[in-house]
Protein backbone atom coordinates (compact mmCIF):
# COMPACT_ATOMS: atom_id res chain seq x y z
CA UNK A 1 79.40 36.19 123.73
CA UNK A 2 80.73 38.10 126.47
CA UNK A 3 79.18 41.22 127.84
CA UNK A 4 82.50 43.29 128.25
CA UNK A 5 82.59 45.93 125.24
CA UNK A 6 86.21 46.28 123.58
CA UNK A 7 86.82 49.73 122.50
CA UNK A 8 89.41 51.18 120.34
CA UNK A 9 92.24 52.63 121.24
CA UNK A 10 91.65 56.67 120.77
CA UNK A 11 94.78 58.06 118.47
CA UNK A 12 96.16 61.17 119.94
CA UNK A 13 98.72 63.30 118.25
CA UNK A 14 102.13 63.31 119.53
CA UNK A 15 104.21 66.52 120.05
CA UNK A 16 107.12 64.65 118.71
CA UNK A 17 105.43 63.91 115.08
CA UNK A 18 108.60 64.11 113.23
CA UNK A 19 110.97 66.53 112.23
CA UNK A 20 109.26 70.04 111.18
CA UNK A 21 109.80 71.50 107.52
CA UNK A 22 112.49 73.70 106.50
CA UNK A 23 110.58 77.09 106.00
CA UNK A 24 111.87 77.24 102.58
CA UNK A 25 109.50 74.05 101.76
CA UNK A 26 106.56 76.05 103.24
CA UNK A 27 107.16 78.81 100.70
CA UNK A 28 106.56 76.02 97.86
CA UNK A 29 103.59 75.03 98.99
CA UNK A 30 101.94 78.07 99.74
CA UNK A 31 103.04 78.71 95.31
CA UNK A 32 101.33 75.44 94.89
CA UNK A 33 98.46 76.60 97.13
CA UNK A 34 98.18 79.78 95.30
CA UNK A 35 98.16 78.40 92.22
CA UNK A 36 95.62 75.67 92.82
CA UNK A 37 93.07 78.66 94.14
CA UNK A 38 94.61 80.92 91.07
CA UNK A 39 93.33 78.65 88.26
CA UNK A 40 89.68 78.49 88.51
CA UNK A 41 89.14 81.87 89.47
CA UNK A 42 91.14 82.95 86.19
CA UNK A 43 89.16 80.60 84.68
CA UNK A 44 86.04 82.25 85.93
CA UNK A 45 86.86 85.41 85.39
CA UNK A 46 88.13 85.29 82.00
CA UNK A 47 84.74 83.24 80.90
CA UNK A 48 83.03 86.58 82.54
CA UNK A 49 85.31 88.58 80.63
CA UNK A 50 84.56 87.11 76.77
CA UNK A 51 80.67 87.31 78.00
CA UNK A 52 80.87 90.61 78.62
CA UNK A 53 83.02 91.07 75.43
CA UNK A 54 80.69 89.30 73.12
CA UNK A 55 77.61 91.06 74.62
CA UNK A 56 79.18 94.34 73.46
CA UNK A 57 81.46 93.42 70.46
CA UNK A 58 80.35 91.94 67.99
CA UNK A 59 82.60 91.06 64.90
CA UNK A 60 86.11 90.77 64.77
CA UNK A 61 87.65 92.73 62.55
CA UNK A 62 89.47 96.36 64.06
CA UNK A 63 86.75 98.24 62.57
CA UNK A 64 83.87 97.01 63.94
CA UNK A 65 85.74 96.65 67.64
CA UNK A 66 85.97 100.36 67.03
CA UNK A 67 82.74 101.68 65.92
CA UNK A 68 81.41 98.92 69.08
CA UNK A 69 83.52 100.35 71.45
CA UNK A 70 82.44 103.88 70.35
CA UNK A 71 78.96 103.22 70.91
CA UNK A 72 79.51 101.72 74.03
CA UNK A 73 78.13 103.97 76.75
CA UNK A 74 81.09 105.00 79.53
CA UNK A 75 79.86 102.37 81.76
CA UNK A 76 80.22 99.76 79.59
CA UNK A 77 83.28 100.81 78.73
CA UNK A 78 84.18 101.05 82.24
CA UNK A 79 82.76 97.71 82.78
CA UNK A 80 84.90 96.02 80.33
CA UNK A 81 87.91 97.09 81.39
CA UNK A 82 87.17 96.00 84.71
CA UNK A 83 86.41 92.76 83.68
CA UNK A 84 89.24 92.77 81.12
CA UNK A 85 92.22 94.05 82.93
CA UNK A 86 91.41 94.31 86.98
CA UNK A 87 89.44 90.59 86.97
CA UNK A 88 92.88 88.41 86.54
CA UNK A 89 94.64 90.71 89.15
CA UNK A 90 91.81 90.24 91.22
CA UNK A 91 91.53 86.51 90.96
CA UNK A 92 95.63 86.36 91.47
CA UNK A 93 95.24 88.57 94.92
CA UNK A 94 92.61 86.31 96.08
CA UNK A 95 94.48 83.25 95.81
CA UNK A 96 97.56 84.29 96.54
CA UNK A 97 96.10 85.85 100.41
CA UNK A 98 94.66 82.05 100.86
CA UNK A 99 98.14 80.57 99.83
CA UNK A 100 99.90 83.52 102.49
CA UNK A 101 97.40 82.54 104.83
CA UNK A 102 98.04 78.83 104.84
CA UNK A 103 101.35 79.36 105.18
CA UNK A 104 101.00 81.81 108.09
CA UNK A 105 98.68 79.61 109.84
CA UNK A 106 100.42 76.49 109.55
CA UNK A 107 104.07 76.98 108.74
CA UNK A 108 105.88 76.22 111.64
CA UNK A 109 108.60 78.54 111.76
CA UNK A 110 107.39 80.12 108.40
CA UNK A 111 105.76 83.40 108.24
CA UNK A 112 105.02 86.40 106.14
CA UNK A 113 108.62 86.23 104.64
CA UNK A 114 107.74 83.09 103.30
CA UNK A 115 104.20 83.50 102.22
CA UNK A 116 105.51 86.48 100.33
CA UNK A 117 107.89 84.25 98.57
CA UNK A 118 105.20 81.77 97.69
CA UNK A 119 103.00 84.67 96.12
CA UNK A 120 105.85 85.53 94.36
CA UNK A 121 106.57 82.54 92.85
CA UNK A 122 103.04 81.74 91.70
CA UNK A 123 103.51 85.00 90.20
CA UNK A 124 106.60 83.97 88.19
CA UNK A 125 104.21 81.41 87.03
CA UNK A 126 101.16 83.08 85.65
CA UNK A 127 104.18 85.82 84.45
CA UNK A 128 105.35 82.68 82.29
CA UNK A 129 102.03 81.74 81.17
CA UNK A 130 101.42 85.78 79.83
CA UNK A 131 104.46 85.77 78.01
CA UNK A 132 103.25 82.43 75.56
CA UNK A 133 100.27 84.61 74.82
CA UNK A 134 101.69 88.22 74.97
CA UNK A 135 105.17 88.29 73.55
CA UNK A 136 104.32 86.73 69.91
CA UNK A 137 101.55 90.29 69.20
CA UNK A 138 102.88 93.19 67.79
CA UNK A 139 103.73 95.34 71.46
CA UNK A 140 102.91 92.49 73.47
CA UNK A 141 106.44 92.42 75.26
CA UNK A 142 106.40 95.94 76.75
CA UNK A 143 102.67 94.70 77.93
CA UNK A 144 104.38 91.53 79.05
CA UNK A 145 107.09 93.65 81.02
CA UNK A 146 104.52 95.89 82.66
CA UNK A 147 101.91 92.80 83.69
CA UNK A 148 104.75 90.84 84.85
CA UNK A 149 105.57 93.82 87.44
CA UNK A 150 102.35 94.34 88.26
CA UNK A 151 101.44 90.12 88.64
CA UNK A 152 104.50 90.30 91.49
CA UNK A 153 103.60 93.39 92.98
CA UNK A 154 100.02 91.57 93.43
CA UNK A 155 100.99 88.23 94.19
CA UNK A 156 104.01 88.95 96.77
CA UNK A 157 101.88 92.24 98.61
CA UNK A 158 98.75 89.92 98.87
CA UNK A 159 100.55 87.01 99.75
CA UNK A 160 102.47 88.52 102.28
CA UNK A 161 99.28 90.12 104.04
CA UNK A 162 97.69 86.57 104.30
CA UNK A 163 100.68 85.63 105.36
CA UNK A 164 100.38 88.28 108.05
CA UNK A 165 96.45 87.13 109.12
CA UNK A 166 97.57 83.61 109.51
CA UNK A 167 100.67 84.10 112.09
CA UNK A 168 97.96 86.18 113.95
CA UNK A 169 95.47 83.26 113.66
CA UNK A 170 98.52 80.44 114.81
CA UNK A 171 99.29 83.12 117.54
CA UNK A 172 95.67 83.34 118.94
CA UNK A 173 94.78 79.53 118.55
């Protein structure tokens, strides 16, 4: 054995790793980033949502959701409808700032345009997945038209922020 040590060579990145992507592409993946962050929160909040639900109404006939939901105290009611309503917005602005934010951060020439686009089209998404539940109840597409604007609104506005923080981050780093 000798007593010279062989080391590895040490792999540093190279300025000239390829050709960058097309800001377009960055737009996609901050959608698929969205939506990968979107799904377990809705998931979590809509298990939070039929707790709360169950723990206040009990029966399922539109009788008894009535006579529970007048004996509900305001806060409860209050409560509910936070869960109910302002929970699946909440989990879609979430995710949709991270998926801005990635694509701030590290899109290349992508920016807030583009993270806006990405929120948007996550939006288009969960809009798609509300209309196979909404549209077949009585009234459910007027509440399908007014979630829908509300899901872009959300999902473009908070995307578009992240999108914001993260060229600030790439800037500063």
């Amino acid at each position: 054995m000798t007593g010279v040590k062989r080391r590895l060579p040490v792999v540093q990145p190279r300025e000239d790793e390829g050709e960058p992507r097309p800001p377009w592409q960055w737009s996609v993946l901050g959608a698929v980033a969205t939506l990968l962050a979107f799904v377990p929160l809705a998931f979590g909040v809509m298990a939070l949502a039929r707790r709360t639900h169950s723990a206040y109404i009990q029966g399922s006939d539109a009788a008894e959701v009535q006579r529970a939901v007048a004996a509900m105290t305001a806060s409860q009611r209050l409560w509910l409808g936070i869960v109910t309503v302002l929970g699946p917005f909440a989990a879609l602005a979430t995710s949709s700032f991270a998926g801005g934010l990635l694509v701030g951060r590290f899109g290349g020439e992508a920016g807030k345009k583009e993270a806006a686009v990405g929120g948007f089209m996550a939006a288009c998404i969960a809009s798609a997945i509300a209309a196979s539940q909404l549209v077949s109840q009585p009234g459910g597409l007027a509440v399908w038209f007014l979630t829908s604007g509300v899901l872009f609104t959300v999902g473009g506005v908070a995307a578009y922020f992240g999108g914001l923080l993260g060229v600030r981050l790439r800037r500063s780093a």
